[in-house]
PDB file of N, CA and C in Angstrom:
ATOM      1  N   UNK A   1       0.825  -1.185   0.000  1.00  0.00           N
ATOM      2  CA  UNK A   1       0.000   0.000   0.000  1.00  0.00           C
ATOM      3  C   UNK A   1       0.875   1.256   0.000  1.00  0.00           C
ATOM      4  N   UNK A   2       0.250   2.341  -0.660  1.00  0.00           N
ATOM      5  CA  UNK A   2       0.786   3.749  -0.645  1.00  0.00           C
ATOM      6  C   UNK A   2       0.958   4.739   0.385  1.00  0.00           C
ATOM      7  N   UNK A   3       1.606   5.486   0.797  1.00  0.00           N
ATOM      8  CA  UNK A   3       1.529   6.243   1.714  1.00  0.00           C
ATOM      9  C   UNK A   3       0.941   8.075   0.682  1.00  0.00           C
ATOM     10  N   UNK A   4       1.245   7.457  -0.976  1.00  0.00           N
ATOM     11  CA  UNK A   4       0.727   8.521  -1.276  1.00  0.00           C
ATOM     12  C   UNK A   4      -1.092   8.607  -1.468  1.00  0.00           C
ATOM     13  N   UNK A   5      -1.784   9.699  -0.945  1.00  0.00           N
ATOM     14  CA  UNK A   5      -3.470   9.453  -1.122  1.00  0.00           C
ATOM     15  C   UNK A   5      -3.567  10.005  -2.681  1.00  0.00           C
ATOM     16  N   UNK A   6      -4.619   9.451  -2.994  1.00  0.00           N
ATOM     17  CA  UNK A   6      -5.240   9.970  -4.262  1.00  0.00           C
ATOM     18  C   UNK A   6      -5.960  11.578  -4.106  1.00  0.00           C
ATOM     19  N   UNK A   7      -5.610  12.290  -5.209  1.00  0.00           N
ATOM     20  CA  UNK A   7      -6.074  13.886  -4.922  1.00  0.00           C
ATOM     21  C   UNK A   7      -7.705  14.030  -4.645  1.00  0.00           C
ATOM     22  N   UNK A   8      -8.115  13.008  -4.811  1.00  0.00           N
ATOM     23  CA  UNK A   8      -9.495  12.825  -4.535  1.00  0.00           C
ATOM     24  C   UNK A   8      -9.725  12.854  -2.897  1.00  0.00           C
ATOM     25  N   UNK A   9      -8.638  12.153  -2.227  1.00  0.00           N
ATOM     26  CA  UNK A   9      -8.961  12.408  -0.576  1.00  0.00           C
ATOM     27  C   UNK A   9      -7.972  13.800   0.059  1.00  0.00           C
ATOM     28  N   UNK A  10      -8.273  14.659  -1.015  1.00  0.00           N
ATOM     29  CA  UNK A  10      -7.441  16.165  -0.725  1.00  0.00           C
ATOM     30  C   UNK A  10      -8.528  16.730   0.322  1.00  0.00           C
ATOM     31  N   UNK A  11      -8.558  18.154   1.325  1.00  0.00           N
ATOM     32  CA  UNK A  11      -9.051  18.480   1.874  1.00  0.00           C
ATOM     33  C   UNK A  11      -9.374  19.917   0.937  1.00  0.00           C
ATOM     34  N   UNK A  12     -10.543  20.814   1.510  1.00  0.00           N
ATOM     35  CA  UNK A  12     -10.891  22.191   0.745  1.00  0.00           C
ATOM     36  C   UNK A  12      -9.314  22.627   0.599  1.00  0.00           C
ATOM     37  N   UNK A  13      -8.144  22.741   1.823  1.00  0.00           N
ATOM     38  CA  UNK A  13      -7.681  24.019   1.911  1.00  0.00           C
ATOM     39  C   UNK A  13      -5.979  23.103   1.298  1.00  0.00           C
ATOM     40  N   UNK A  14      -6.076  21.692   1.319  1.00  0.00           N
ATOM     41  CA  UNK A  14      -4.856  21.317   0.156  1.00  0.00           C
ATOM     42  C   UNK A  14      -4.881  21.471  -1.259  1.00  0.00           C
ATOM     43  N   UNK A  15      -6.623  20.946  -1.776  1.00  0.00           N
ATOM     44  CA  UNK A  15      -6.693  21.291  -2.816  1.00  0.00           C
ATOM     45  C   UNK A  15      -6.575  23.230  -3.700  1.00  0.00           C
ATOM     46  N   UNK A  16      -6.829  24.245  -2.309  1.00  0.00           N
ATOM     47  CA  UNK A  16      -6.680  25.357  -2.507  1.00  0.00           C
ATOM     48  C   UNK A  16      -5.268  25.417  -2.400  1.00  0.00           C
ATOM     49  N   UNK A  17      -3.927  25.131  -1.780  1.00  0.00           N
ATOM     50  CA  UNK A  17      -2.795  24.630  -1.822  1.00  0.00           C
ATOM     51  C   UNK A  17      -2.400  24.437  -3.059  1.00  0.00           C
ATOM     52  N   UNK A  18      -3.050  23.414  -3.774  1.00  0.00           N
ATOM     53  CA  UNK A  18      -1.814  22.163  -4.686  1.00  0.00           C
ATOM     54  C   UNK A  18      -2.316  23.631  -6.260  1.00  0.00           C
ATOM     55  N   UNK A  19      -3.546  24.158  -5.840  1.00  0.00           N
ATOM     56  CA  UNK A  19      -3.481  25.342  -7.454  1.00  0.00           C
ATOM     57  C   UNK A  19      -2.715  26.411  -6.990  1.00  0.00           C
ATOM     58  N   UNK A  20      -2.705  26.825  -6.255  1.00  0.00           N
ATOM     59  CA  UNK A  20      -1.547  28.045  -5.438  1.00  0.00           C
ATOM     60  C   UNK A  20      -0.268  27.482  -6.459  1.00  0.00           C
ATOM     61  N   UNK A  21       0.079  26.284  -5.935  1.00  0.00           N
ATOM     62  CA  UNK A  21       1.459  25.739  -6.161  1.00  0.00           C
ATOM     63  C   UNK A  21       1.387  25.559  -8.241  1.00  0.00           C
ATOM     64  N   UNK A  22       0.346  25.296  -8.722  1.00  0.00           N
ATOM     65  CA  UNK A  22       0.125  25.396  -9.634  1.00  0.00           C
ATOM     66  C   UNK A  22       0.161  26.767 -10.154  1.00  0.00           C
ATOM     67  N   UNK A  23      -0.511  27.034  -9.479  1.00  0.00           N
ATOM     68  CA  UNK A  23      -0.061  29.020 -10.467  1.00  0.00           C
ATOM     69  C   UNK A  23       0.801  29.248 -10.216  1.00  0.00           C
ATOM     70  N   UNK A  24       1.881  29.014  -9.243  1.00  0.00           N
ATOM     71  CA  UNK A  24       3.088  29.662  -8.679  1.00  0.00           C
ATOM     72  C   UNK A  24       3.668  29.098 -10.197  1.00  0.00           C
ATOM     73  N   UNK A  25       3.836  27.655 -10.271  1.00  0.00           N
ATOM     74  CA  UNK A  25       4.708  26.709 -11.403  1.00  0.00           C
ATOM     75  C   UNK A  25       4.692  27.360 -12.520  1.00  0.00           C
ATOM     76  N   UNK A  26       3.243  28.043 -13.159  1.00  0.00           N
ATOM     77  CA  UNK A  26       2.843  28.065 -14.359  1.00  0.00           C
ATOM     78  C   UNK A  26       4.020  29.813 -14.569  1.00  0.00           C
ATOM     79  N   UNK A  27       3.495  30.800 -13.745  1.00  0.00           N
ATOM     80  CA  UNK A  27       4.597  31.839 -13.264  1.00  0.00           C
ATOM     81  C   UNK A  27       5.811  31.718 -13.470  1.00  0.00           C
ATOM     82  N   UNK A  28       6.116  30.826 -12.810  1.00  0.00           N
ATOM     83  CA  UNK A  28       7.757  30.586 -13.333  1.00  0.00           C
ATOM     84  C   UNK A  28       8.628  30.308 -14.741  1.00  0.00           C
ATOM     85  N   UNK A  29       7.250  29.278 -14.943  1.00  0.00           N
ATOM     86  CA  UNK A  29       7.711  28.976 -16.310  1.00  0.00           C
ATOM     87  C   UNK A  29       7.532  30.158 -17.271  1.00  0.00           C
ATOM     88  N   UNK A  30       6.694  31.339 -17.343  1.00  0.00           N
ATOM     89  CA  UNK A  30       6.813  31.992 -18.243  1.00  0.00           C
ATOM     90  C   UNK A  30       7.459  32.839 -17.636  1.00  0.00           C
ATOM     91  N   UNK A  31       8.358  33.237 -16.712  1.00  0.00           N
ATOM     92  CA  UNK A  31       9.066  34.227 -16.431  1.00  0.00           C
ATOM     93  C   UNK A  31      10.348  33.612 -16.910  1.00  0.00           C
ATOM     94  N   UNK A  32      10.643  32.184 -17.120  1.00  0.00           N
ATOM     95  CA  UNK A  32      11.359  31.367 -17.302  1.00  0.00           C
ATOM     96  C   UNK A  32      11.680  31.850 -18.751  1.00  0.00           C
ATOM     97  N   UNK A  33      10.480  31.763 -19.802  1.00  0.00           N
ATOM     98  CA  UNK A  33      10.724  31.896 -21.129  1.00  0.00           C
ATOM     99  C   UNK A  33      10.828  33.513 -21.571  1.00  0.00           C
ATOM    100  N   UNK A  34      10.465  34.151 -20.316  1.00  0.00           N
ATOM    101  CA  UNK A  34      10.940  35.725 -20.425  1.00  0.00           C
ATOM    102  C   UNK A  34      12.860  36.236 -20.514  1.00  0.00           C
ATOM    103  N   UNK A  35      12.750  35.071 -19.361  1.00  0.00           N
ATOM    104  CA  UNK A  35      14.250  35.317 -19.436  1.00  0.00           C
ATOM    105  C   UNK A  35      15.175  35.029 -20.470  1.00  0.00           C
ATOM    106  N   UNK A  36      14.722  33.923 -21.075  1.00  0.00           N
ATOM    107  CA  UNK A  36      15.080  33.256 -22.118  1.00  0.00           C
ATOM    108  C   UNK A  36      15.429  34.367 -23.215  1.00  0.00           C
ATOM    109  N   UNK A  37      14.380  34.745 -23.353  1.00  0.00           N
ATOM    110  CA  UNK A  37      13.941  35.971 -24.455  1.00  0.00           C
ATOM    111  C   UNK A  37      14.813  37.055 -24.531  1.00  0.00           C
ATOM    112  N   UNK A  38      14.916  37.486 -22.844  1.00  0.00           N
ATOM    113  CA  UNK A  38      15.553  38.407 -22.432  1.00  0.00           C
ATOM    114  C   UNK A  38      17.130  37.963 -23.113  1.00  0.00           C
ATOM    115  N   UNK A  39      17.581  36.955 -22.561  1.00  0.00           N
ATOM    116  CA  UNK A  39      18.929  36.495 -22.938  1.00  0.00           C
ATOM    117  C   UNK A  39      19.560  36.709 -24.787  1.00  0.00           C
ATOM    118  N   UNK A  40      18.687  36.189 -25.272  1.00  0.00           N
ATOM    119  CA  UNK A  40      18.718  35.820 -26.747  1.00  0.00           C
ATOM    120  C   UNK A  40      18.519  37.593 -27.334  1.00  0.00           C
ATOM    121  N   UNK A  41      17.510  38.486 -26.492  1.00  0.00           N
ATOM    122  CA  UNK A  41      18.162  40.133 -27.443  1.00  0.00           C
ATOM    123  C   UNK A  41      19.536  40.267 -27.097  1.00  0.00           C
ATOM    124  N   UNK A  42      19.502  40.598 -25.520  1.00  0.00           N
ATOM    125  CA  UNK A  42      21.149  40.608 -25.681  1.00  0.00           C
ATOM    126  C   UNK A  42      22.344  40.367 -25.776  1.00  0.00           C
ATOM    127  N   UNK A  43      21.694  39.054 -26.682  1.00  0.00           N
ATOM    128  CA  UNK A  43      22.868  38.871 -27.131  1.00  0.00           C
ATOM    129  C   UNK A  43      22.647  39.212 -28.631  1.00  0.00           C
ATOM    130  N   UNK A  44      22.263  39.437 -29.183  1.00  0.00           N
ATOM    131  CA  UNK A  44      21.674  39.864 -30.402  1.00  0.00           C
ATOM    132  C   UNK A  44      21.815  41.152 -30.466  1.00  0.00           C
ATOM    133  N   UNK A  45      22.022  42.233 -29.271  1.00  0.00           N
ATOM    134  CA  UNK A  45      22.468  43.232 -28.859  1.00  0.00           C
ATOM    135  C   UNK A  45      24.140  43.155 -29.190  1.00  0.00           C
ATOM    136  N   UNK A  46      24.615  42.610 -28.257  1.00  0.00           N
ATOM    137  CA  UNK A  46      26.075  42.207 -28.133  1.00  0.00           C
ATOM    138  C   UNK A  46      26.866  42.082 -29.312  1.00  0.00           C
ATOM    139  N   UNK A  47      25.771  41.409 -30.242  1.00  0.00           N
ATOM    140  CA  UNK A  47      26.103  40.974 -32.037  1.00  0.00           C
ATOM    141  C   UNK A  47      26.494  42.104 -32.588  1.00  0.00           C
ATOM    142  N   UNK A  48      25.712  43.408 -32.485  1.00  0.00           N
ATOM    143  CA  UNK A  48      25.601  44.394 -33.185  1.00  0.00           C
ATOM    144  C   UNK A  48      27.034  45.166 -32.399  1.00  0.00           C
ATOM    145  N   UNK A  49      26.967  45.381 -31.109  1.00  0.00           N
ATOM    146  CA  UNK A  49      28.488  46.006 -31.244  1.00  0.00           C
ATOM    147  C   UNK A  49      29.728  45.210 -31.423  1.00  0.00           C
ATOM    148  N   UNK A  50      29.918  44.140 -31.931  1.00  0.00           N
ATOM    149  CA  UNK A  50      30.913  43.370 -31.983  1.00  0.00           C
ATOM    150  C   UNK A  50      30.969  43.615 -33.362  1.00  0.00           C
ATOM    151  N   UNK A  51      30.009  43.890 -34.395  1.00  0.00           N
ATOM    152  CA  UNK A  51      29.439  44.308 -35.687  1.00  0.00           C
ATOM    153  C   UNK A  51      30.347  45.493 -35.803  1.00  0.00           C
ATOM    154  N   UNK A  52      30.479  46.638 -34.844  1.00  0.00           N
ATOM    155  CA  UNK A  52      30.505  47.979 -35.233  1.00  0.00           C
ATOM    156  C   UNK A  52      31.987  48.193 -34.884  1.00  0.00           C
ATOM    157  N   UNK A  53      32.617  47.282 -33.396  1.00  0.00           N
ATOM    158  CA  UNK A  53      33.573  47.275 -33.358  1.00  0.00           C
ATOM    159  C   UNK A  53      34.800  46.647 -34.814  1.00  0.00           C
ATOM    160  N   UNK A  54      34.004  45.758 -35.089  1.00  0.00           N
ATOM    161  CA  UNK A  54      34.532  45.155 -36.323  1.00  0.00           C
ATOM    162  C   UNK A  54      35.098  46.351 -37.863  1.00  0.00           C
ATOM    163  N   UNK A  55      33.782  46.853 -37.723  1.00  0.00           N
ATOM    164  CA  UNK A  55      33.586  48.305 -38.685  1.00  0.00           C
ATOM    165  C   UNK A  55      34.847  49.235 -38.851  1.00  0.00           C
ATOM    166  N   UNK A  56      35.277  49.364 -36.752  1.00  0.00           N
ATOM    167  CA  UNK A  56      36.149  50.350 -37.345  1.00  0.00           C
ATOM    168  C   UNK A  56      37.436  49.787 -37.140  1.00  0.00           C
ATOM    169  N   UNK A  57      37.398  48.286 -37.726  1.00  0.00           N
ATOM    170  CA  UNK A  57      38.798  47.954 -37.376  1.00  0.00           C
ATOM    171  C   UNK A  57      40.365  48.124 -37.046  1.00  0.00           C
ATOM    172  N   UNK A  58      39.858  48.784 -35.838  1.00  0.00           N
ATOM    173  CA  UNK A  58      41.478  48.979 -35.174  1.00  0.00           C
ATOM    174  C   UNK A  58      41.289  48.343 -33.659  1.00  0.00           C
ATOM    175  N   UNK A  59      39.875  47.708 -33.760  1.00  0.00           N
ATOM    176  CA  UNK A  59      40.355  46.404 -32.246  1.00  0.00           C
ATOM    177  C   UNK A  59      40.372  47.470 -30.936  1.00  0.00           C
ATOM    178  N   UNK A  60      40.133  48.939 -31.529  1.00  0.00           N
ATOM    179  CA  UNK A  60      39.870  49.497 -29.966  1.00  0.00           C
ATOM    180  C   UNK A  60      38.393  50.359 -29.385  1.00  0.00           C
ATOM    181  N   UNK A  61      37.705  49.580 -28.460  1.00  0.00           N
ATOM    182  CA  UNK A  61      36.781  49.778 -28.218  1.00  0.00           C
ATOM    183  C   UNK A  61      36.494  51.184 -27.981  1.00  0.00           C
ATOM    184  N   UNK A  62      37.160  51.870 -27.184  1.00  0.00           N
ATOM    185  CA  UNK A  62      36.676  53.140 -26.451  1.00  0.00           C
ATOM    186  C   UNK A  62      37.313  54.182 -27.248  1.00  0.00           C
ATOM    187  N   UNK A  63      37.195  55.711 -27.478  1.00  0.00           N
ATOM    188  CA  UNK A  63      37.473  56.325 -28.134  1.00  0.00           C
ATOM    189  C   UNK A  63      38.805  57.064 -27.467  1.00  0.00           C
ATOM    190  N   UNK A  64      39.065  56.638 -26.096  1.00  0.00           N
ATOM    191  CA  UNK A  64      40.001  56.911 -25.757  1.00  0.00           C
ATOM    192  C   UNK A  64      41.345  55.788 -25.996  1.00  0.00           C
ATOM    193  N   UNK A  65      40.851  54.728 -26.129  1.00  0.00           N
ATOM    194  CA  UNK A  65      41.764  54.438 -26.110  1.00  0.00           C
ATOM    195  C   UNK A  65      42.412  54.469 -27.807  1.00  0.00           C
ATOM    196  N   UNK A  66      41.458  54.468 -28.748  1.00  0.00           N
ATOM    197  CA  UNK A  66      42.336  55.422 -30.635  1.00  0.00           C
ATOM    198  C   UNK A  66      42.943  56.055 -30.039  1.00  0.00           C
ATOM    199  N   UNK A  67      42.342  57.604 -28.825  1.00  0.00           N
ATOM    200  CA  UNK A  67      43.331  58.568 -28.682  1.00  0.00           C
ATOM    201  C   UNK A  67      45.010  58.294 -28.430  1.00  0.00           C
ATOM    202  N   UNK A  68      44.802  57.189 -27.155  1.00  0.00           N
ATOM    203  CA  UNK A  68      45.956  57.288 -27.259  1.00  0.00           C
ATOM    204  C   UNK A  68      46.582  56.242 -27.906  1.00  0.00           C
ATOM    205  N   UNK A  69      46.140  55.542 -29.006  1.00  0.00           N
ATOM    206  CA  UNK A  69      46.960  54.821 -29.977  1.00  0.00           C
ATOM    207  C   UNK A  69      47.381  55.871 -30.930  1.00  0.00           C
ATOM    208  N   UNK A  70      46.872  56.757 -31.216  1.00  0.00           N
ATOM    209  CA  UNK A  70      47.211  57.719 -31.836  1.00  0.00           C
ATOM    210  C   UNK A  70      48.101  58.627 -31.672  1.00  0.00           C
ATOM    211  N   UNK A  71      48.065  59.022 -30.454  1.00  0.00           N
ATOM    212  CA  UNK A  71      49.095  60.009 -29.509  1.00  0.00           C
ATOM    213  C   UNK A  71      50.481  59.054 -29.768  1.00  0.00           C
ATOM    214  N   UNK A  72      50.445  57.802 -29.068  1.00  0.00           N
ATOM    215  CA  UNK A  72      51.331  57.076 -29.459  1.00  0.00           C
ATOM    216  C   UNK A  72      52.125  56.932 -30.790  1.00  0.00           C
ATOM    217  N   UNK A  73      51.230  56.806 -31.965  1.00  0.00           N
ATOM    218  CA  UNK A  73      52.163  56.958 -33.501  1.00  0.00           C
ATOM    219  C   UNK A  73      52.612  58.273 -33.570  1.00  0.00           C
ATOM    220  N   UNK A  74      52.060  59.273 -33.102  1.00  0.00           N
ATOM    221  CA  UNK A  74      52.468  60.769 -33.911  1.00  0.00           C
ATOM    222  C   UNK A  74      54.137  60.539 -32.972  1.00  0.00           C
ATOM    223  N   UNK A  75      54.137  60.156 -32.119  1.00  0.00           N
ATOM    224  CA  UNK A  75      55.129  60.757 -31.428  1.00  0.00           C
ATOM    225  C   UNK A  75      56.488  59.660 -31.708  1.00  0.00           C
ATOM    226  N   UNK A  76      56.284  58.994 -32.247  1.00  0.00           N
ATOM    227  CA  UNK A  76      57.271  57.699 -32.629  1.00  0.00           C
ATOM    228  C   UNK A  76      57.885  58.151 -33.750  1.00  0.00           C
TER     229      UNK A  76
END
């Protein structure tokens, strides 16, 4: 024999319980596929400046740092 009962011998306030726990589940999962979502723009984000960095190919992200690749050649 089972020690698990059938949901049929649930009480008012388990069966008000076990949908709680059910909406909680269902919640998750689409915050789940939010995140998902979330993940996949930015990186699709990420694409585009790796895109632009590419563009101005000299491999340096910040505009300070051209400056001082630049500062650097004039003075060599």
């Amino acid at each position: 024999m089972s020690d698990l009962s059938p949901i049929t011998d649930l009480s008012d306030d388990e069966r008000a319980a076990l949908e709680e726990i059910e909406r909680g589940l269902e919640e998750v999962r689409r915050a789940h596929g939010a995140l998902v979502d979330f993940h996949h723009a930015v990186g699709r984000g990420i694409d585009h400046f790796d895109e632009a960095l590419a563009e101005l190919g000299d491999g340096r992200r910040y505009p300070i740092e051209r400056a001082e690749r630049d500062e650097l050649e004039e003075s060599a």
